[in-house]
N, C-alpha and C. Protein backbone atom coordinates (compact mmCIF):
# COMPACT_ATOMS: atom_id res chain seq x y z
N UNK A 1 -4.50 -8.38 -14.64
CA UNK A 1 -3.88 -7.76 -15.80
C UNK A 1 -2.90 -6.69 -15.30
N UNK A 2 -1.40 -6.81 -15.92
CA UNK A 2 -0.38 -5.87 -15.56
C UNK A 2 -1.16 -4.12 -15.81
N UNK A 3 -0.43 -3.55 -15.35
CA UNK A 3 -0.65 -1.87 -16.21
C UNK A 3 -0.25 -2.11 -17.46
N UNK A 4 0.66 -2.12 -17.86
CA UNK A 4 1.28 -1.88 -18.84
C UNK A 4 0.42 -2.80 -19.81
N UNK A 5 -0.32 -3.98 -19.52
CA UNK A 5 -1.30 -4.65 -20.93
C UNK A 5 -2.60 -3.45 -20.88
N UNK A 6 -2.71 -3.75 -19.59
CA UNK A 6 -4.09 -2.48 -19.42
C UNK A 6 -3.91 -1.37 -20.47
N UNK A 7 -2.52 -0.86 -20.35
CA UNK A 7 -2.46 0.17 -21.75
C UNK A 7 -2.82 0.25 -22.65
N UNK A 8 -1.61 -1.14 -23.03
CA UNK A 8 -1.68 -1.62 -24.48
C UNK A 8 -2.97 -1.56 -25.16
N UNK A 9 -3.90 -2.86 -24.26
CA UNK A 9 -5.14 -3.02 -24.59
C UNK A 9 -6.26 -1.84 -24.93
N UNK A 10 -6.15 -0.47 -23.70
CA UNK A 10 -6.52 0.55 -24.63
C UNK A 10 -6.23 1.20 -25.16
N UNK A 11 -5.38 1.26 -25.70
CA UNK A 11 -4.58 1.92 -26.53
C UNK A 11 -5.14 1.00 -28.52
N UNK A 12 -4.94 -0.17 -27.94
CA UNK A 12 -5.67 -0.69 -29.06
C UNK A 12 -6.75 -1.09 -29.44
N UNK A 13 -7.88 -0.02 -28.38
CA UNK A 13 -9.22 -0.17 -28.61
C UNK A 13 -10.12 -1.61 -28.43
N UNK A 14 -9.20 -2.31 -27.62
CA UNK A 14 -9.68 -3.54 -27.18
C UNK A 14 -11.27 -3.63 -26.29
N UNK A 15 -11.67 -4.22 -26.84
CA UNK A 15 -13.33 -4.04 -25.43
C UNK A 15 -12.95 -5.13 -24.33
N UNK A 16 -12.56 -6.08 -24.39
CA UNK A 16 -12.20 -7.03 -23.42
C UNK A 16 -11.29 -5.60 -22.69
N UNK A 17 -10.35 -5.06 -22.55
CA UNK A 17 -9.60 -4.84 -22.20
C UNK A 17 -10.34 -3.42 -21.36
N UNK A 18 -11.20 -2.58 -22.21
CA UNK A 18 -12.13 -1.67 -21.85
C UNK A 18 -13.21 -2.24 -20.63
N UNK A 19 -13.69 -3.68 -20.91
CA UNK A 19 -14.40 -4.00 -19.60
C UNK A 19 -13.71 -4.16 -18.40
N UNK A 20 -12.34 -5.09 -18.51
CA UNK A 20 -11.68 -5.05 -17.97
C UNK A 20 -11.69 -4.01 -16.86
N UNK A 21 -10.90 -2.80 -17.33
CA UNK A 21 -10.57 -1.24 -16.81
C UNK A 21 -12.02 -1.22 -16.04
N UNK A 22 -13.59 -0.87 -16.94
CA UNK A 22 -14.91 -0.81 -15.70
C UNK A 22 -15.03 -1.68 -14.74
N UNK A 23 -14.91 -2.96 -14.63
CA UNK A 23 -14.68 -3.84 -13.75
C UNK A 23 -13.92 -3.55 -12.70
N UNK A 24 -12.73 -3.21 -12.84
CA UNK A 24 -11.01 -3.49 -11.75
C UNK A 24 -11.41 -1.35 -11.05
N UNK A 25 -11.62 -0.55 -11.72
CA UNK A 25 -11.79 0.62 -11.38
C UNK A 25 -13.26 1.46 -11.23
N UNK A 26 -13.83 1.34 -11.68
CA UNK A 26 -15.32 2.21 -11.63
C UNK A 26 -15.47 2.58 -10.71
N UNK A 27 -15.58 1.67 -9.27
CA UNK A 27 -16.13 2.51 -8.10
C UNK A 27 -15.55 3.36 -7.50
N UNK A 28 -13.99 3.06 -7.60
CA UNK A 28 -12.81 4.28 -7.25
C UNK A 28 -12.93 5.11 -8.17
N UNK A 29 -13.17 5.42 -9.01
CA UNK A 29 -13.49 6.41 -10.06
C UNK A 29 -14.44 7.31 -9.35
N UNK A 30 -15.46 6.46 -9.37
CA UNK A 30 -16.85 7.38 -9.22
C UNK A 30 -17.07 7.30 -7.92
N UNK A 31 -15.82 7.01 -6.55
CA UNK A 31 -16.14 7.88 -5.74
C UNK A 31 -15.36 9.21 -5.62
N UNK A 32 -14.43 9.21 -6.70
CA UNK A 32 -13.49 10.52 -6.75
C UNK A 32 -14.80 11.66 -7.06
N UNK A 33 -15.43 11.02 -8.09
CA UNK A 33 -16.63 12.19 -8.08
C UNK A 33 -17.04 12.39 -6.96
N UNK A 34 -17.72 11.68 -6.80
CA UNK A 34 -18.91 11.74 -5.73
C UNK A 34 -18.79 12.10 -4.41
N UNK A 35 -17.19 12.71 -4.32
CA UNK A 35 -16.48 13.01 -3.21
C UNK A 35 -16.60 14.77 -3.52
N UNK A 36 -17.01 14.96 -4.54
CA UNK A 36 -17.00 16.76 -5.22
C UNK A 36 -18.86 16.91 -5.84
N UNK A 37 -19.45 15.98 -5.93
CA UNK A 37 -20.81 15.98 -7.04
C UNK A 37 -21.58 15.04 -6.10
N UNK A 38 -21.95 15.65 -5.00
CA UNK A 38 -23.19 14.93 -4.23
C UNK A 38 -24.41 14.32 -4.94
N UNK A 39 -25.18 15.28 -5.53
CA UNK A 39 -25.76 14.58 -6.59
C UNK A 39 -25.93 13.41 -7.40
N UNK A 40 -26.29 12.33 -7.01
CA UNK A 40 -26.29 10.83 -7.52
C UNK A 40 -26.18 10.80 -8.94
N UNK A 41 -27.39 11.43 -9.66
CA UNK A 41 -27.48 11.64 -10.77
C UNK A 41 -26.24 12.35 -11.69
N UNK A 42 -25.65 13.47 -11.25
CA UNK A 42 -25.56 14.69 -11.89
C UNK A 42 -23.48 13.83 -11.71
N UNK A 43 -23.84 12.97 -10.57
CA UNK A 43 -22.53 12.33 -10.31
C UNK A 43 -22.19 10.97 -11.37
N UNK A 44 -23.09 10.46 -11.21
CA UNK A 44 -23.32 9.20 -12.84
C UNK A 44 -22.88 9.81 -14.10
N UNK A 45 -23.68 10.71 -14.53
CA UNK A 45 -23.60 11.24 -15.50
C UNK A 45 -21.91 12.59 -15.97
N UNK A 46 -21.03 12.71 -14.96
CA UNK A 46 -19.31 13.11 -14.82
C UNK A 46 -19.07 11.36 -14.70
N UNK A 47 -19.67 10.58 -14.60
CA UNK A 47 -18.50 9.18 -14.33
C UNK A 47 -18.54 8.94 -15.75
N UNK A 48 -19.78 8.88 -16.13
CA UNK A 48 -19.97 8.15 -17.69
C UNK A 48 -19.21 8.97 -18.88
N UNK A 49 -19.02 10.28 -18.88
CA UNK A 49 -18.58 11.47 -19.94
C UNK A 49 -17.06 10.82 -19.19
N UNK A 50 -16.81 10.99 -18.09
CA UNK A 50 -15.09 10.94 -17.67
C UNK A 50 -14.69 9.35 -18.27
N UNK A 51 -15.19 8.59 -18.17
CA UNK A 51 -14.91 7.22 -18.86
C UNK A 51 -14.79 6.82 -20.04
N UNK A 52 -15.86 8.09 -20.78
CA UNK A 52 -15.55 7.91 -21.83
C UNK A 52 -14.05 8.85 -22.72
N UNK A 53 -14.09 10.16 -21.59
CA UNK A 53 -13.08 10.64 -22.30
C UNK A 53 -11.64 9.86 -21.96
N UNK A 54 -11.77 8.80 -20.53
CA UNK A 54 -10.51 8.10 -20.71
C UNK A 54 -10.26 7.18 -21.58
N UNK A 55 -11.20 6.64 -22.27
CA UNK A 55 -10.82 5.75 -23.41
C UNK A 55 -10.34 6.43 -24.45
N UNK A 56 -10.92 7.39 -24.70
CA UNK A 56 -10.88 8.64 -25.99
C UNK A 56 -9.29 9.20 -26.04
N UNK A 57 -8.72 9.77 -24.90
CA UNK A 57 -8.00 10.13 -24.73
C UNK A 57 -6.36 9.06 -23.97
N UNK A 58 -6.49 7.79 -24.07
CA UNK A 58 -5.58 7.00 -23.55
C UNK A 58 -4.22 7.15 -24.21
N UNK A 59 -4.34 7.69 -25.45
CA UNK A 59 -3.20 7.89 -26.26
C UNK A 59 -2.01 9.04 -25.90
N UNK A 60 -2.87 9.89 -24.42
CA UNK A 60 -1.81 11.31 -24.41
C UNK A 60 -1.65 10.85 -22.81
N UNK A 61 -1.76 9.63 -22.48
CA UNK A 61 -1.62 8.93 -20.83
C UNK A 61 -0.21 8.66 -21.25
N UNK A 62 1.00 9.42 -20.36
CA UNK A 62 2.78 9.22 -20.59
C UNK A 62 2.67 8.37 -19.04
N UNK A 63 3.40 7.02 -19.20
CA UNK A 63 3.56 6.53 -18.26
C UNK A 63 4.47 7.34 -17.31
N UNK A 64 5.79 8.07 -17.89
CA UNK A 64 6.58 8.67 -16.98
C UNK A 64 5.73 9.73 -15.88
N UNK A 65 5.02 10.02 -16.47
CA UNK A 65 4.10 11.12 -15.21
C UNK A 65 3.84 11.08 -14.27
N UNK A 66 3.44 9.74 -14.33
CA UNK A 66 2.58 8.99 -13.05
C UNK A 66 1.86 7.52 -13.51
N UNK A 67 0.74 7.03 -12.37
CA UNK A 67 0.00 5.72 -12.32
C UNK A 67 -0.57 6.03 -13.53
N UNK A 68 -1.32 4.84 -14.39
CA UNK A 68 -2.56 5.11 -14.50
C UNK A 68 -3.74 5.66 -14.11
N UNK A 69 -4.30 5.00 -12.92
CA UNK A 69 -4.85 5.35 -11.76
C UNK A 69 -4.63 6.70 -11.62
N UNK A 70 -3.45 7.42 -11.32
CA UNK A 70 -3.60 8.61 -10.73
C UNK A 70 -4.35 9.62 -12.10
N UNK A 71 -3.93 9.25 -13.15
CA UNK A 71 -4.81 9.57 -14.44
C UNK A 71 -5.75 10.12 -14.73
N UNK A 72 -6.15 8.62 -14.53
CA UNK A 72 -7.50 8.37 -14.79
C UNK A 72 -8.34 9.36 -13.41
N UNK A 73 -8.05 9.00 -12.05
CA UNK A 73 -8.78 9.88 -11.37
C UNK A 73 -8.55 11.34 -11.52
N UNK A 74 -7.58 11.94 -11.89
CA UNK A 74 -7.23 13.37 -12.03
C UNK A 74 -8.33 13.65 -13.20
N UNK A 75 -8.31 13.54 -14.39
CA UNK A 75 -9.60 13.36 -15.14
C UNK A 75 -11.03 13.77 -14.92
N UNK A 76 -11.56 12.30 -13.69
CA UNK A 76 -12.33 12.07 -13.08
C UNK A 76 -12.71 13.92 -12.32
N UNK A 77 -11.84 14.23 -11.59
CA UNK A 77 -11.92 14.65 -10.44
C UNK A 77 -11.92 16.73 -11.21
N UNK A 78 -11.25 16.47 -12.77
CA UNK A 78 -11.30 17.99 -13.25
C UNK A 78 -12.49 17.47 -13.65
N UNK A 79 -13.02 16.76 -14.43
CA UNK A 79 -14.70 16.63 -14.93
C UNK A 79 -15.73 17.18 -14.19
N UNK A 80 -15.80 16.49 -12.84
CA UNK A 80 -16.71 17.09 -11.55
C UNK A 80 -16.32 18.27 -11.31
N UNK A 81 -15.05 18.61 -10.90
CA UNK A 81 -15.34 20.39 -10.62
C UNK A 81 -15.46 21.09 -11.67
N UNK A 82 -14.89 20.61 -12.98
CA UNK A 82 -15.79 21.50 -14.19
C UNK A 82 -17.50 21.48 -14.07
N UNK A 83 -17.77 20.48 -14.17
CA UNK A 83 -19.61 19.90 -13.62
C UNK A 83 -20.03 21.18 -12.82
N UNK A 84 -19.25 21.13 -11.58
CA UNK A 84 -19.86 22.82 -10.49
C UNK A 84 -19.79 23.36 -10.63
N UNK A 85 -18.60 24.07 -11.95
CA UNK A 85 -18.75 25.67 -12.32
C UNK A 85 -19.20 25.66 -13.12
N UNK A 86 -19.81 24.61 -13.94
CA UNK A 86 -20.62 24.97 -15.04
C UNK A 86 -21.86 25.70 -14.56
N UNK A 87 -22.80 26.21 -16.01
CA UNK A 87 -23.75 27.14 -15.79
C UNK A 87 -24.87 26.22 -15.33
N UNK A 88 -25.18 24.96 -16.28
CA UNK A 88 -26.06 24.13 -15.62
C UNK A 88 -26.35 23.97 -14.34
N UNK A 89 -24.95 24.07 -13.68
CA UNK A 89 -25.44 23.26 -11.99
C UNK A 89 -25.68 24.90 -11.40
N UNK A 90 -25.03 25.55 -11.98
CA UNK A 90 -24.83 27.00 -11.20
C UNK A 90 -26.33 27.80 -11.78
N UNK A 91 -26.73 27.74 -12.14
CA UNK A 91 -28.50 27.93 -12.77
C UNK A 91 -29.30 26.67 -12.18
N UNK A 92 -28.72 25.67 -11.65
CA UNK A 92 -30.32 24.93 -11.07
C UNK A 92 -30.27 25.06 -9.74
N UNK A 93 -29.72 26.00 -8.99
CA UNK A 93 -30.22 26.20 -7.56
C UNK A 93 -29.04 26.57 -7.03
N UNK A 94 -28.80 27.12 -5.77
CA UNK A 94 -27.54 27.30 -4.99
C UNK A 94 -28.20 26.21 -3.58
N UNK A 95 -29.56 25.88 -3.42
CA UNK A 95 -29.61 24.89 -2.53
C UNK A 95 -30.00 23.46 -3.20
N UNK A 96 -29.38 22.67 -1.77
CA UNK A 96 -29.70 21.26 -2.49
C UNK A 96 -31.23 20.87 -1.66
N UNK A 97 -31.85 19.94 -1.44
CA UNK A 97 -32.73 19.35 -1.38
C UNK A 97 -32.23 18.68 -0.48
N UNK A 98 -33.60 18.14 0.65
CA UNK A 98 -32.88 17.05 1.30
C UNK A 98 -32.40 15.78 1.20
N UNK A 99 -33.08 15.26 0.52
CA UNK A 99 -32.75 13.82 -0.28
C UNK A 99 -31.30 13.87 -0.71
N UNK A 100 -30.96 15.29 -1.43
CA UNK A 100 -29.07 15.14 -1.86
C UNK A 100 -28.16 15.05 -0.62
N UNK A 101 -28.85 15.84 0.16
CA UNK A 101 -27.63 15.38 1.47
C UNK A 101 -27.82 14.10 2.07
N UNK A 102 -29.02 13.36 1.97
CA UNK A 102 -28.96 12.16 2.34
C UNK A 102 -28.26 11.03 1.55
N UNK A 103 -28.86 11.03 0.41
CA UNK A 103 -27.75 10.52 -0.31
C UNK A 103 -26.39 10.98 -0.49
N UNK A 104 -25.87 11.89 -0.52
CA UNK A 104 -24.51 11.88 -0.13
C UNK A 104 -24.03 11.37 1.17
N UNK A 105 -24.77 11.49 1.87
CA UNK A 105 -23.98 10.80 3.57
C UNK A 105 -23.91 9.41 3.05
N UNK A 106 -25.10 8.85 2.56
CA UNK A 106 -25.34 7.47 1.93
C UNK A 106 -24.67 7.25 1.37
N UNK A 107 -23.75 7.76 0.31
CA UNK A 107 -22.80 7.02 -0.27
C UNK A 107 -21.49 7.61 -0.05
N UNK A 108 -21.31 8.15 1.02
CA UNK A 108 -19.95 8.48 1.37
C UNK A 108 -19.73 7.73 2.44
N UNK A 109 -20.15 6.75 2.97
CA UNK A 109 -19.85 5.29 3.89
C UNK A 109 -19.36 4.44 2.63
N UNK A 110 -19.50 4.42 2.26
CA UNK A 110 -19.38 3.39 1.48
C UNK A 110 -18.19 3.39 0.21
N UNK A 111 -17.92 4.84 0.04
CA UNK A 111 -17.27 5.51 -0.92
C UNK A 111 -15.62 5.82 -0.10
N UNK A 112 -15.95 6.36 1.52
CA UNK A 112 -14.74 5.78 2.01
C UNK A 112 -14.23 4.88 2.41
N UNK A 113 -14.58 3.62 2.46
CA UNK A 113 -14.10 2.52 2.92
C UNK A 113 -13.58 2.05 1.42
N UNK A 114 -14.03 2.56 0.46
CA UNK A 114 -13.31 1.91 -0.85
C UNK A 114 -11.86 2.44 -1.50
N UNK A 115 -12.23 3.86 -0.82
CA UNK A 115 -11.24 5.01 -1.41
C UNK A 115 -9.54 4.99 -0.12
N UNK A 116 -10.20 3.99 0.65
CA UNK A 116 -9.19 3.87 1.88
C UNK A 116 -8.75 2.14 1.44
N UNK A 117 -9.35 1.16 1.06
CA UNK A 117 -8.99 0.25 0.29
C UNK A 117 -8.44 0.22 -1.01
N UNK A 118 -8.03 1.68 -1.66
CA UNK A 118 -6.63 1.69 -2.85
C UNK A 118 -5.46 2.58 -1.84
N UNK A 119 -5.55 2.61 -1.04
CA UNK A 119 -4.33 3.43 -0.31
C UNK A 119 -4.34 5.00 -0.14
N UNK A 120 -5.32 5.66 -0.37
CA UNK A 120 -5.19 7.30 -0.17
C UNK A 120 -4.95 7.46 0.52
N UNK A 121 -5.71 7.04 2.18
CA UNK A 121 -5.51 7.32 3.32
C UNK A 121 -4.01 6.84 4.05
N UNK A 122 -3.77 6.01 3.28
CA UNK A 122 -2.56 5.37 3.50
C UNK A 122 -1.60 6.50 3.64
N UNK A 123 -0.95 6.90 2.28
CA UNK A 123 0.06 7.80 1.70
C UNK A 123 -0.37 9.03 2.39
N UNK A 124 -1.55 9.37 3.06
CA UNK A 124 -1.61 10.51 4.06
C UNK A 124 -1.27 10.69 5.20
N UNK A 125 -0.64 9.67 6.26
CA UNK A 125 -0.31 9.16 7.25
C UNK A 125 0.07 10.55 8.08
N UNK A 126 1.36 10.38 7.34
CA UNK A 126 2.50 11.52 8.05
C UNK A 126 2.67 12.79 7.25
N UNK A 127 1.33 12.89 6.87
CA UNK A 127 0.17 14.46 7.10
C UNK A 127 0.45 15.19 8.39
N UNK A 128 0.65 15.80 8.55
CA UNK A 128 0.71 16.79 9.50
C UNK A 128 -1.38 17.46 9.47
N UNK A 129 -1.77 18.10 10.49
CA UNK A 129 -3.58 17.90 10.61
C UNK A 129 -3.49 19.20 9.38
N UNK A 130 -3.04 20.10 9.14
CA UNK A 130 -2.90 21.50 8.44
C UNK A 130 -2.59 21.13 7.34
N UNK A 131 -1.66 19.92 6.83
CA UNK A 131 -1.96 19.49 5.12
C UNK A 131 -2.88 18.38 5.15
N UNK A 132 -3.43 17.62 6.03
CA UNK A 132 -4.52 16.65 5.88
C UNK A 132 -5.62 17.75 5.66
N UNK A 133 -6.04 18.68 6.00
CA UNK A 133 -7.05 19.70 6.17
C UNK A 133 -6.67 19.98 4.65
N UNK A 134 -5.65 20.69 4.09
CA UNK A 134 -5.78 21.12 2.92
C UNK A 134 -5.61 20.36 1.84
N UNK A 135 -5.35 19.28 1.84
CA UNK A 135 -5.43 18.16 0.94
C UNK A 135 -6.59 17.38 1.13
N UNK A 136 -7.53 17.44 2.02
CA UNK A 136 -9.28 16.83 1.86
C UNK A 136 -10.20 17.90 1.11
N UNK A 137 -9.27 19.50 0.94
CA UNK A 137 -10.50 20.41 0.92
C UNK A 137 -10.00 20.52 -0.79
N UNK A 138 -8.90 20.82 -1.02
CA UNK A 138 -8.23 21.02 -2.66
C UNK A 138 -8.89 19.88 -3.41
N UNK A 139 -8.12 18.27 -2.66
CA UNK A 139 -8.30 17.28 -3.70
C UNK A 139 -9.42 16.77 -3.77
N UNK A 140 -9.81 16.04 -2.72
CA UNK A 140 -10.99 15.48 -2.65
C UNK A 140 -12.35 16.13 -2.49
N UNK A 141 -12.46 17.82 -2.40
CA UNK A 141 -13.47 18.30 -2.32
C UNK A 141 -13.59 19.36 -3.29
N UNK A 142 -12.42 19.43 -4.00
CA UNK A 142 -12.83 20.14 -5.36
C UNK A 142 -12.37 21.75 -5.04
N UNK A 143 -12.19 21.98 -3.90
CA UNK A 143 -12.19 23.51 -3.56
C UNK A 143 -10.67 24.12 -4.33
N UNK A 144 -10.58 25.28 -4.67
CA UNK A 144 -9.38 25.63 -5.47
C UNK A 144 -8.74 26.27 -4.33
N UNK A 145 -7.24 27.01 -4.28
CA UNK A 145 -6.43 27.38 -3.24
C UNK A 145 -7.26 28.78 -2.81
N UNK A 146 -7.80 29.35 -3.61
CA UNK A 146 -8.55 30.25 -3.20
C UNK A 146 -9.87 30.84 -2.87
N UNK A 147 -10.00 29.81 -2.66
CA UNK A 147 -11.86 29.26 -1.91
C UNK A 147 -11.17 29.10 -0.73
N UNK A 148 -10.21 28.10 -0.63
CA UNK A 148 -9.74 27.50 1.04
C UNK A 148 -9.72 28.81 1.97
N UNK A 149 -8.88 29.63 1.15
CA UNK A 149 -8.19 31.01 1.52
C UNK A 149 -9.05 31.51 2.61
N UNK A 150 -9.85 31.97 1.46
CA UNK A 150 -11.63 32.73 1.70
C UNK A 150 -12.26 32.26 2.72
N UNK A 151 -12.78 30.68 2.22
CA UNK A 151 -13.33 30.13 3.60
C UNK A 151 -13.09 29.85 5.08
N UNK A 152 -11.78 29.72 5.02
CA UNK A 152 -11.66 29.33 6.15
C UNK A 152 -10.59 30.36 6.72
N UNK A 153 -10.74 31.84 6.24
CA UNK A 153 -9.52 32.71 6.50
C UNK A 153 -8.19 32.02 6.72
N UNK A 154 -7.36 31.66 5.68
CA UNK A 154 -6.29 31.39 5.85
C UNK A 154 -5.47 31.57 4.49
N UNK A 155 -4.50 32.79 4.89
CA UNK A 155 -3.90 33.52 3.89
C UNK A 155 -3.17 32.26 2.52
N UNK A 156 -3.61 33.48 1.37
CA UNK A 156 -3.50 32.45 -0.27
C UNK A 156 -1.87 31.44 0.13
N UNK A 157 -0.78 32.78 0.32
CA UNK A 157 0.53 31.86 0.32
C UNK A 157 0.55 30.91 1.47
N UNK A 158 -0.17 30.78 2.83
CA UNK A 158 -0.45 29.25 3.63
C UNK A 158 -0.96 28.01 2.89
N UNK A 159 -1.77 28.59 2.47
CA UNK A 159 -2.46 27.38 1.80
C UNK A 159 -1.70 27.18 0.44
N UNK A 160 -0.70 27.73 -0.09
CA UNK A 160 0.01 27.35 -1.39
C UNK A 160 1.36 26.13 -0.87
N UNK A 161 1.53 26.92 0.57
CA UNK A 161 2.75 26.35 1.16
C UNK A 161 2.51 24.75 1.71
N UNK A 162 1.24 25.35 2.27
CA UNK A 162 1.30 23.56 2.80
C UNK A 162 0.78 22.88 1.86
N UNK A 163 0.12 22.88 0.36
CA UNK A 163 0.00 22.15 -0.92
C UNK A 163 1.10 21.75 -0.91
N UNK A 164 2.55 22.66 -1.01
CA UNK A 164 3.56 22.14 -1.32
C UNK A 164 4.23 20.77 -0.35
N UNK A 165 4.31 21.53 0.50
CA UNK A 165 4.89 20.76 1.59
C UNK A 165 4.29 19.10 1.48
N UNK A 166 2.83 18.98 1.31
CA UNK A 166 1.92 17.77 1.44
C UNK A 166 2.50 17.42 0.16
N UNK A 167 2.40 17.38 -0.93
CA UNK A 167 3.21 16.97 -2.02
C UNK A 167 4.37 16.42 -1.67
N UNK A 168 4.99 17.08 -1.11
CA UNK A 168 6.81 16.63 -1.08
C UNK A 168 6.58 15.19 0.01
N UNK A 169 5.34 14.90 0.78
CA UNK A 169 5.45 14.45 1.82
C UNK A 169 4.89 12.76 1.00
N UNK A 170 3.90 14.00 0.53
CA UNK A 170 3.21 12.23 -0.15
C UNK A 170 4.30 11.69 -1.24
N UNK A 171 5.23 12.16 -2.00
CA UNK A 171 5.92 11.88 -2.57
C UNK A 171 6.99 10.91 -2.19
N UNK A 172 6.97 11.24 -0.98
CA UNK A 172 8.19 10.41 -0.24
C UNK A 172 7.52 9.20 -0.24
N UNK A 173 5.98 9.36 0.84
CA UNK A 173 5.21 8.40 0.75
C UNK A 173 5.14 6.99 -0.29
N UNK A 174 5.02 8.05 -1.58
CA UNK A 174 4.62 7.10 -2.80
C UNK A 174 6.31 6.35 -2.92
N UNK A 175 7.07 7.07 -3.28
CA UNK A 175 8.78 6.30 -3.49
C UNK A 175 8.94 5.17 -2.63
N UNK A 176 8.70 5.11 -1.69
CA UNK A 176 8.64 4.17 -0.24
C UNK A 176 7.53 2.45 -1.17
N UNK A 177 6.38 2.66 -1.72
CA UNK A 177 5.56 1.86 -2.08
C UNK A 177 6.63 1.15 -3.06
């Protein structure tokens, strides 16, 4: 199915067209979580609310913006770090258990070989190691520019600069596709 029926179809509340979308995307979805929400559970439960708000919300998806895909995971990916600052997760412990880090190692084999089979790793190539570093810790790990800062001592406007810079880079990247 083109994008553009994929739209259509939800756009017109189609269920064929809705299975469709769980079928062709889910696991890239829900490893965008699960790349920020170790938690198996707590990670299911941001895929299922984020899925549903992409159907809910398909009507304010402007093709000029961007992919679908990129969308739909941006979505995905504010859901889960909303999920960690919420009070829920931030009231049930500041440690995890061992079982969560096991299962997260557990499904992060498996979660990158999928997330490197739609092209992320791809369009990161000609990353320089200082925006690969800050584009694993922003995007895919949920951290904001000023956590990076903090953590890893490295002043707010570095880490604003090479956001930028990695943008302009992947951009080229993406025009090239």
């Amino acid at each position: 199915m083109q994008e553009e029926q994929l739209i259509a179809g939800l756009r017109a509340k189609d269920r064929k067209t809705t299975e469709y979308l769980y079928d062709k995307y889910s696991r890239a979805l829900y490893a965008v979580i699960s790349r920020i929400v170790f938690d198996k559970d707590i990670a299911e439960e941001v895929f299922h609310d984020s899925f549903v708000k992409i159907t809910r919300k398909i009507d304010h998806y402007e093709e000029s913006k961007g992919r679908l895909y990129t969308w739909m995971a941006n979505i995905c990916r504010n859901s889960a770090i909303d999920k960690l600052r919420s009070k829920e997760i931030s009231q049930s412990g500041k440690t995890n258990t061992i079982d969560d880090f096991v299962y997260g190692m557990e499904s992060q084999s498996g979660t990158q070989e999928h997330i490197d089979g739609i092209g992320v790793r791809e369009l990161m190539i000609d990353l320089n190691d200082d925006q690969k570093f800050i584009v694993e810790y922003i995007y895919f790990k949920g951290y904001t520019h000023s956590e990076v800062s903090e953590e890893f001592e490295i002043p707010l406007g570095t880490v604003k600069s090479r956001v930028r810079a990695a943008i302009q880079v992947l951009k080229k990247n993406v025009a090239r596709i």
